[in-house]
Protein backbone atom coordinates (compact mmCIF):
# COMPACT_ATOMS: atom_id res chain seq x y z
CA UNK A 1 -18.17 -11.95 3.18
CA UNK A 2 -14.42 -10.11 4.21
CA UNK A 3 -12.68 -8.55 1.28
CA UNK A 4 -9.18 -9.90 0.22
CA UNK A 5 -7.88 -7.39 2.43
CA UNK A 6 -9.52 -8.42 5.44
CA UNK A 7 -8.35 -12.02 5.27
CA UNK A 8 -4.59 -10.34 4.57
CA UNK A 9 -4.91 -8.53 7.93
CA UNK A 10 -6.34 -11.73 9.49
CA UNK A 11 -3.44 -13.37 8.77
CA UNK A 12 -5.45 -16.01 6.35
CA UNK A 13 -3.69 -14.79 2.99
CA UNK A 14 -0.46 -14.17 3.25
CA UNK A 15 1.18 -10.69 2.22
CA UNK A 16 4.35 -9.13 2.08
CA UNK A 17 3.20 -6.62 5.55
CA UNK A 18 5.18 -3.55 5.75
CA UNK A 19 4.08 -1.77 8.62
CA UNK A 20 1.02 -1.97 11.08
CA UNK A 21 -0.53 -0.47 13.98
CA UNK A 22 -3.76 -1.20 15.94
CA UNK A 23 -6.13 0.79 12.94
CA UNK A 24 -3.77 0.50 9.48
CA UNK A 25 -2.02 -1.94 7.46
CA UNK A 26 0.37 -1.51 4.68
CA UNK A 27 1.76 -4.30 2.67
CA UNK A 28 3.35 -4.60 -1.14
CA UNK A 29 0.77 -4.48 -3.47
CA UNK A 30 1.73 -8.38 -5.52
CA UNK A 31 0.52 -6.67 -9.03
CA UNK A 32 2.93 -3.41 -9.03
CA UNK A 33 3.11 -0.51 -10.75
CA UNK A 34 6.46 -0.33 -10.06
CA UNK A 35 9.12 -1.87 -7.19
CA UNK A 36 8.01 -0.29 -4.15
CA UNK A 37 4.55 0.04 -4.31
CA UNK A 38 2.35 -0.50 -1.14
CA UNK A 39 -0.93 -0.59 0.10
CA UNK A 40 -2.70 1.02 3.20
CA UNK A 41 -5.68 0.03 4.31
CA UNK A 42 -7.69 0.25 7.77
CA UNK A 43 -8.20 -2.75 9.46
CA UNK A 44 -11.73 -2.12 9.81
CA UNK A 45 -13.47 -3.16 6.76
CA UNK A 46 -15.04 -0.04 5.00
CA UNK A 47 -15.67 0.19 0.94
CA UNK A 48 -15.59 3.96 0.29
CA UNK A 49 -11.99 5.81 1.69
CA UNK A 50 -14.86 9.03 2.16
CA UNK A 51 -16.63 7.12 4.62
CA UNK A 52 -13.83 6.29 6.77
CA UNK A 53 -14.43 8.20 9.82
CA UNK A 54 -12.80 11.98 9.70
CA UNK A 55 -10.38 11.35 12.68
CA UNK A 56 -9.28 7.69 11.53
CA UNK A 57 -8.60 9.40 8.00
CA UNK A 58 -6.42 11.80 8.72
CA UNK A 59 -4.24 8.89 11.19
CA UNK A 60 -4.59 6.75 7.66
CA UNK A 61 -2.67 9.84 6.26
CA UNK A 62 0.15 10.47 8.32
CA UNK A 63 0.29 6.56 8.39
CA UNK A 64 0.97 6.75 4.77
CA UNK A 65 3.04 10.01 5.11
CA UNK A 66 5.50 7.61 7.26
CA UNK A 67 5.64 4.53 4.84
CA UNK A 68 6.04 6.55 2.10
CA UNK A 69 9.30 8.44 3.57
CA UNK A 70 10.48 4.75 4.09
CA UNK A 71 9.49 4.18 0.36
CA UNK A 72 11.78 6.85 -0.61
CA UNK A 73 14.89 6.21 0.73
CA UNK A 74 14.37 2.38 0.15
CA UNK A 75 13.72 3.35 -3.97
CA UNK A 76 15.08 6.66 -4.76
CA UNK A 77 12.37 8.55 -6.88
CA UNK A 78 11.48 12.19 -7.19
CA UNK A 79 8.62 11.51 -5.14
CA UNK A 80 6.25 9.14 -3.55
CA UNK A 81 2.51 9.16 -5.40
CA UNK A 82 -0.31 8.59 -3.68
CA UNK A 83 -3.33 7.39 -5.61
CA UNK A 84 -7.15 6.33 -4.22
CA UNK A 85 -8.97 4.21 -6.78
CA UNK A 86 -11.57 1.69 -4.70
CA UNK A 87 -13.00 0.11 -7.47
CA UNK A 88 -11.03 -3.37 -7.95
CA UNK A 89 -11.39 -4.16 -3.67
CA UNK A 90 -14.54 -3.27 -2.18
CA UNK A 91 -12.12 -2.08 1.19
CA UNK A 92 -10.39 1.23 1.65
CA UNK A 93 -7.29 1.57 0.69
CA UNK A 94 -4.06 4.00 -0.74
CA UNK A 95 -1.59 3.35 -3.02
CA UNK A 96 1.67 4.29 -2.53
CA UNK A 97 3.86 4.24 -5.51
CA UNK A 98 7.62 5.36 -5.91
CA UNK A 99 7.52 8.00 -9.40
CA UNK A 100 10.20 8.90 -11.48
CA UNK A 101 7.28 10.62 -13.58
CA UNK A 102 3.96 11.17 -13.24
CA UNK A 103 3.31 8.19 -15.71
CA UNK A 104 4.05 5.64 -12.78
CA UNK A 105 1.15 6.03 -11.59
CA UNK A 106 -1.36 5.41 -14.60
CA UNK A 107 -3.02 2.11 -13.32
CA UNK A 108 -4.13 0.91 -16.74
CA UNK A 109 -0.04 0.38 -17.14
CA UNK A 110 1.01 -3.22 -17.65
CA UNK A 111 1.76 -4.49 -13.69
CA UNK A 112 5.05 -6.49 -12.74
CA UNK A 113 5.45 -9.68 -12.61
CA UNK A 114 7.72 -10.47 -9.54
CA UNK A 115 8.52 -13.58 -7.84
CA UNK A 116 7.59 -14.11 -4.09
CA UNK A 117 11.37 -13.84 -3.68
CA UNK A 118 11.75 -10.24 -5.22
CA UNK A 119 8.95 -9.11 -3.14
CA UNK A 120 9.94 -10.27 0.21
CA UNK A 121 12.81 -8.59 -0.45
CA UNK A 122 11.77 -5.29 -1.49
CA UNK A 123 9.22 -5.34 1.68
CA UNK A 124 12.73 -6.27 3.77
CA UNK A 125 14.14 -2.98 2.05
CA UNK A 126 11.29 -0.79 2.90
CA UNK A 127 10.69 -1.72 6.33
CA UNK A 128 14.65 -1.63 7.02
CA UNK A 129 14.09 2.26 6.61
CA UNK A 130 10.92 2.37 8.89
């Protein structure tokens, strides 16, 4: 059976898509940390980030590296986190979460609670600075 993520990139749940190419896509993550936060994945459908092919990891990377610049000037922070959990999606993927301190990116921190309306528009800011 495809993983929530796979039916995103199929198109058959919608998302809030930042950015995407012909191997990644990154789209707001709807439980956030904190405004800003994204999610990069592969297309291809692969449980364990380590077991994504070597090449296709480091293009997952700079993929990130690129949102996350975009991330940044769309919500000024000190810097963009990057965090790698796996366990709640069975489907690689990277967080990407704007930090004013190293506590925005605990995960067991109570997630916001925004309206379809608040996210399209923070996705709108972020890929404005793409």
């Amino acid at each position: 059976m495809a993983s929530i993520f796979s039916k995103i990139v199929a198109g058959e749940i919608p998302s809030h898509k930042i950015a995407e190419n012909d191997k990644f896509f990154a789209f707001l993550d709807i439980n956030p940390l904190v405004k800003g936060h994204v999610l990069v994945i592969p297309k291809q459908e692969i449980d364990y980030i380590f077991d994504v092919p070597d090449d296709d990891l480091a293009e997952m990377i700079v993929f990130a590296k690129h949102i996350a610049v975009a991330i940044k000037k769309a919500f000024p922070c000190i810097k963009v986190g990057m965090g790698v959990l796996g366990l709640e999606v069975r489907h690689a993927h990277i967080h990407l979460v704007p930090m004013q301190s190293e506590k925005d990116l605990i995960f067991s921190n109570p997630k916001l609670k925004l309206t379809n309306e608040e996210l399209a528009e923070i996705a709108a800011k972020i890929r404005q600075e793409l």
